[in-house]
N, C-alpha and C. Protein backbone atom coordinates (compact mmCIF):
# COMPACT_ATOMS: atom_id res chain seq x y z
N UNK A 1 -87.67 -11.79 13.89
CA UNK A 1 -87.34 -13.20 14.01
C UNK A 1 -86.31 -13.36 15.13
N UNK A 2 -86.57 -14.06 16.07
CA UNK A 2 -85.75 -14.72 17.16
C UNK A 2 -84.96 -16.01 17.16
N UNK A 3 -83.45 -16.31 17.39
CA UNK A 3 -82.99 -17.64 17.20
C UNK A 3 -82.62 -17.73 18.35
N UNK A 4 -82.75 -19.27 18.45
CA UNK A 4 -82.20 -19.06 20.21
C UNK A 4 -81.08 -20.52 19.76
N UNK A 5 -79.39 -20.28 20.31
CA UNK A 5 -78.70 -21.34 20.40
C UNK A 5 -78.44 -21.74 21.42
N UNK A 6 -78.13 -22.98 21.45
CA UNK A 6 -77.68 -23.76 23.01
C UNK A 6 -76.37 -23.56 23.08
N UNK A 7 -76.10 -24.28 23.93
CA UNK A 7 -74.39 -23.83 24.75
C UNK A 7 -73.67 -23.58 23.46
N UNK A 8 -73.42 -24.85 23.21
CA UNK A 8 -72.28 -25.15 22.13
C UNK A 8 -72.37 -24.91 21.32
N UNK A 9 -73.77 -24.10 20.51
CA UNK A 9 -73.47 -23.08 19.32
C UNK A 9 -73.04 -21.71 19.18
N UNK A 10 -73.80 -21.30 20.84
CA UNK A 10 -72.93 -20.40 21.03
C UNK A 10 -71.56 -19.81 21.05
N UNK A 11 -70.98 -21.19 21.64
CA UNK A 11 -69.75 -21.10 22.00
C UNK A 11 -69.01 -20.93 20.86
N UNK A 12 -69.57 -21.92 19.80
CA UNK A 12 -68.86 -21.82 17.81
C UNK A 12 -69.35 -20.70 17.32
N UNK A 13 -70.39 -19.82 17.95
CA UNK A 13 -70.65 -18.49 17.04
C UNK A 13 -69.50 -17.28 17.52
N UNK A 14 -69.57 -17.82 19.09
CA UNK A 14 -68.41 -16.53 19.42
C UNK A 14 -66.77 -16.64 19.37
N UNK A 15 -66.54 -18.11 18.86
CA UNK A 15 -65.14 -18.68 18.02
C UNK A 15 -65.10 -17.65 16.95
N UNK A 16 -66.04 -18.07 15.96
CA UNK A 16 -66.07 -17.88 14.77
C UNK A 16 -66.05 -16.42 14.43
N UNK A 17 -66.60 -15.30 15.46
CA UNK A 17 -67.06 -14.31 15.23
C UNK A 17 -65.33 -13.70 15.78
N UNK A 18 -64.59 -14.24 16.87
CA UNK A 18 -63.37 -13.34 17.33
C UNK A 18 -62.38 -13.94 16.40
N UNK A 19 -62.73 -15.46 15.12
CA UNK A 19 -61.57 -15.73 14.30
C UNK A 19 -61.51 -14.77 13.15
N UNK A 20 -62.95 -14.22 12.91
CA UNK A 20 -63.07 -13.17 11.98
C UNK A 20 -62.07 -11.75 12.12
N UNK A 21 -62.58 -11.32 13.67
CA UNK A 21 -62.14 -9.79 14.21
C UNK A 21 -60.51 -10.00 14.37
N UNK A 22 -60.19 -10.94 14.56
CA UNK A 22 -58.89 -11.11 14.79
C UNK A 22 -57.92 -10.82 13.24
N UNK A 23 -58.74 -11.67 11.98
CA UNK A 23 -57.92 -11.80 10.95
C UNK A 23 -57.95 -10.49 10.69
N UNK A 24 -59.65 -9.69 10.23
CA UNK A 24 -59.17 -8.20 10.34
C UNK A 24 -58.11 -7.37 10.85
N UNK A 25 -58.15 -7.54 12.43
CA UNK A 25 -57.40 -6.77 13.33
C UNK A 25 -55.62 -7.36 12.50
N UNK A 26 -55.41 -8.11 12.21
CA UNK A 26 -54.27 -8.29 11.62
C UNK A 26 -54.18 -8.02 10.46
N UNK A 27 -55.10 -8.09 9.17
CA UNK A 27 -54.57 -7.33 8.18
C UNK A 27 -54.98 -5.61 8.51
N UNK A 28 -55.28 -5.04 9.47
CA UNK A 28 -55.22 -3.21 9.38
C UNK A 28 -53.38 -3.73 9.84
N UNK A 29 -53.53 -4.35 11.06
CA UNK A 29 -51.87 -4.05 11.33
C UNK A 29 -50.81 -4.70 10.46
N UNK A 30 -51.33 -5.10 9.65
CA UNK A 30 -50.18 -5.38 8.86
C UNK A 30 -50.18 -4.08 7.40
N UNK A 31 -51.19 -3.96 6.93
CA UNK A 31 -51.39 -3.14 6.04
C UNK A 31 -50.55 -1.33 6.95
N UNK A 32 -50.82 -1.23 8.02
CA UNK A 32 -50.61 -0.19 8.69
C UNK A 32 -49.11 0.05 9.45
N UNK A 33 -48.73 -1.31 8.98
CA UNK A 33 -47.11 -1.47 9.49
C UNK A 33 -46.76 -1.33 11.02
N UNK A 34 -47.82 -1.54 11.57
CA UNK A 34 -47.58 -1.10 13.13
C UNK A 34 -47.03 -2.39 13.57
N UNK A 35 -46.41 -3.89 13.16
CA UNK A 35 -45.43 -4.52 13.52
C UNK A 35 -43.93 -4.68 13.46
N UNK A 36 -44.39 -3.28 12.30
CA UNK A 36 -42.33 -3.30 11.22
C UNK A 36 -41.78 -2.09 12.16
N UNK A 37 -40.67 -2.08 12.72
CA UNK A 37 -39.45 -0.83 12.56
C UNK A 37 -39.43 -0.06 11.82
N UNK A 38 -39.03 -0.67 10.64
CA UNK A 38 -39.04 0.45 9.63
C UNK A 38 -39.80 0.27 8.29
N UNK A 39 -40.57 1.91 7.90
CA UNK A 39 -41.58 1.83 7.31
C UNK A 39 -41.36 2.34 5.73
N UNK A 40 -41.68 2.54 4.97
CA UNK A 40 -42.02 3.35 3.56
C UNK A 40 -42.52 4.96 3.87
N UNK A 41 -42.18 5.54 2.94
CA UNK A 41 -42.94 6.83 2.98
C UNK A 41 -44.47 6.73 3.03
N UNK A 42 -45.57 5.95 2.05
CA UNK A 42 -46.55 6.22 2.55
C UNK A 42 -47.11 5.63 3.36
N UNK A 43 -46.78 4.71 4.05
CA UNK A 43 -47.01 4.18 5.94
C UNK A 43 -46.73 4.54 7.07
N UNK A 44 -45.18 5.71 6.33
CA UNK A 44 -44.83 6.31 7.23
C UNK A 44 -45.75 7.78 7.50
N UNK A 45 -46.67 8.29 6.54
CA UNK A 45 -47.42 9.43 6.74
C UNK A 45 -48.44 8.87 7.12
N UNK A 46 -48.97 7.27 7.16
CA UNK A 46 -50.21 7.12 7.55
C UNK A 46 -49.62 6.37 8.99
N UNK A 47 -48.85 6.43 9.71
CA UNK A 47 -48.54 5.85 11.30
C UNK A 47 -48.35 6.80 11.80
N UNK A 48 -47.88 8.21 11.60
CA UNK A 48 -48.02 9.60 12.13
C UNK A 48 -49.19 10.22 11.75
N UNK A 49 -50.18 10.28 10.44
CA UNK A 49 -51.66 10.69 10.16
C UNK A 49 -50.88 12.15 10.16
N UNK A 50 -50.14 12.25 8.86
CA UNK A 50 -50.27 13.58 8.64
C UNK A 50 -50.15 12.86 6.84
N UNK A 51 -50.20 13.91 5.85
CA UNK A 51 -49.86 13.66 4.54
C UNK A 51 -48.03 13.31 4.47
N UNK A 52 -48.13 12.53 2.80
CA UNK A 52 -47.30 12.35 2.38
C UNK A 52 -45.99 13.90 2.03
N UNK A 53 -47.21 14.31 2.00
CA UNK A 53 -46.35 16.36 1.54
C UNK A 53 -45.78 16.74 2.49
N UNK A 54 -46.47 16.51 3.94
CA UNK A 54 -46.12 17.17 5.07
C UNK A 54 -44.77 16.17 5.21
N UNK A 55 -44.94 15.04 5.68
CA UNK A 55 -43.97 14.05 5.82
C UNK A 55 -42.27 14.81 4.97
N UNK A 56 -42.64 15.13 3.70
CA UNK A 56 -41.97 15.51 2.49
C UNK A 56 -41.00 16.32 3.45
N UNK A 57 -41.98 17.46 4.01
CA UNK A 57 -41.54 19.16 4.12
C UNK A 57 -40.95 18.67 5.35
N UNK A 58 -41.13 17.46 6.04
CA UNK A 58 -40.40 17.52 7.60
C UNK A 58 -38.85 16.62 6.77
N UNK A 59 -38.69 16.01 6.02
CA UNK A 59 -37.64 15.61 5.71
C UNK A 59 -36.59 16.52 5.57
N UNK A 60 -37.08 17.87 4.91
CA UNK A 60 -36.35 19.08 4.37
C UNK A 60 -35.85 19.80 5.87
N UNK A 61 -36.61 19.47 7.01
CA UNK A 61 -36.45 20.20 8.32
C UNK A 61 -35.26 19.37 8.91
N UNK A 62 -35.33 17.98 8.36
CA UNK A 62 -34.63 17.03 9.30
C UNK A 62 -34.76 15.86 9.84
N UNK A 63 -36.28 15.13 9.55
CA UNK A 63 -36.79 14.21 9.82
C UNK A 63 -35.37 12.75 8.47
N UNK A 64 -34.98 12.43 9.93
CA UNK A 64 -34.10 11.06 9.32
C UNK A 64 -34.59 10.30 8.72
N UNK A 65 -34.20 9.77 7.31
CA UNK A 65 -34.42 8.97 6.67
C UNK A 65 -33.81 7.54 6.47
N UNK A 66 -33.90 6.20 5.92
CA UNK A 66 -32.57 5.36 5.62
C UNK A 66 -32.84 5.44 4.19
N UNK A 67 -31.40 5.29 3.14
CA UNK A 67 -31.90 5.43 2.14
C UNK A 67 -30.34 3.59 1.77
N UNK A 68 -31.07 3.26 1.05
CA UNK A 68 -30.56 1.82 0.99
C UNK A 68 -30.72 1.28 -0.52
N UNK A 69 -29.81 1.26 -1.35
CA UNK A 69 -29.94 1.19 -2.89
C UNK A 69 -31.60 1.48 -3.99
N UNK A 70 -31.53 2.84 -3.54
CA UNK A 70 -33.11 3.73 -4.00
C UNK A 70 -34.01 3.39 -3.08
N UNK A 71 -33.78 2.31 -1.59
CA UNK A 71 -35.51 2.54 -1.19
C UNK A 71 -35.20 3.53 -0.14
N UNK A 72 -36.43 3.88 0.28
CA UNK A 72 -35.98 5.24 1.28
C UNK A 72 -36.94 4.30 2.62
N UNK A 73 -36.25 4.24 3.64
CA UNK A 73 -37.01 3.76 4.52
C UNK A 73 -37.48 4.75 5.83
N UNK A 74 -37.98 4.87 6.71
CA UNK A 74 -38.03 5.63 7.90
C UNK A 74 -38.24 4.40 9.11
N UNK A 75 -37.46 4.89 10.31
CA UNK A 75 -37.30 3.98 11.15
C UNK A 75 -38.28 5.10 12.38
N UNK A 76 -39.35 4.20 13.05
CA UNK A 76 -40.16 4.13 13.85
C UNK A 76 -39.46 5.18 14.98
N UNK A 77 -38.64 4.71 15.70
CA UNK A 77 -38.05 4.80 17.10
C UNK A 77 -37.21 6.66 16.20
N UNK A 78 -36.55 6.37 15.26
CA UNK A 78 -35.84 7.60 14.94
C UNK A 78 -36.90 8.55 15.06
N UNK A 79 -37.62 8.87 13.66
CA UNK A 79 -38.93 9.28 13.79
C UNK A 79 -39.58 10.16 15.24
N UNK A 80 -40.12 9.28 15.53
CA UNK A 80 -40.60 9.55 17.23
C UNK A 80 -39.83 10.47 17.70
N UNK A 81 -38.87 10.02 18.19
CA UNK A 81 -37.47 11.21 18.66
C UNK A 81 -37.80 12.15 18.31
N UNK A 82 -37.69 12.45 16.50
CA UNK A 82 -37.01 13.71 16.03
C UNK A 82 -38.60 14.53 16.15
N UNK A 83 -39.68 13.87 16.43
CA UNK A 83 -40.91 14.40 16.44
C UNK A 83 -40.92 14.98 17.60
N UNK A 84 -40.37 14.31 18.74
CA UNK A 84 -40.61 14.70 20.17
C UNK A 84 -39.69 15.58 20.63
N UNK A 85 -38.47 15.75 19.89
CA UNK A 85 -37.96 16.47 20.11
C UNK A 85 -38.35 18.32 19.36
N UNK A 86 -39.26 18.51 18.99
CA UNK A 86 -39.84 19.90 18.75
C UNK A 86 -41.37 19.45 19.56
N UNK A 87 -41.24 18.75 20.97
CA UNK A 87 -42.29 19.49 21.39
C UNK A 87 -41.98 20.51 22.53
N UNK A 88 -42.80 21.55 22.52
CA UNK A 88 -42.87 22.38 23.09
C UNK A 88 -43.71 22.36 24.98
């Protein structure tokens, strides 16, 4: 089956279709925290894509934490650093 639209439906299909991709594209980045500074432990193992364990075992190495009446936060920019600083 073939549809064929004229201008101006087109034009509302390809509105409609980038108001969709857009809301997506904003809830991954919001769900993914890639607008916040500072993150949670498990956003913070899923914005580096290693596990929560590993994340764990780099805390024990040195990876900075904020810790602020029980929440534990990790700050983006710290992070990064202390990552970049063991590269080789």
């Amino acid at each position: 089956m073939q549809v064929k639209l004229d201008d101006e439906q087109t034009g509302s299909l390809k509105k409609y279709i980038y108001s969709l991709l857009m809301n997506v594209i904003n809830e991954v980045r919001r769900h993914a925290g890639i607008d916040k500074p500072f993150l949670k432990q498990k956003h913070m193992a899923v914005w580096l894509d290693v596990s929560v364990v590993t994340l764990i075992k780099w805390e024990r190495n040195g990876l900075p934490t904020i810790h602020i009446e029980g929440v534990k936060l990790y700050s983006k920019d710290e992070v990064s650093k202390w990552v970049l600083s063991h590269q080789k």
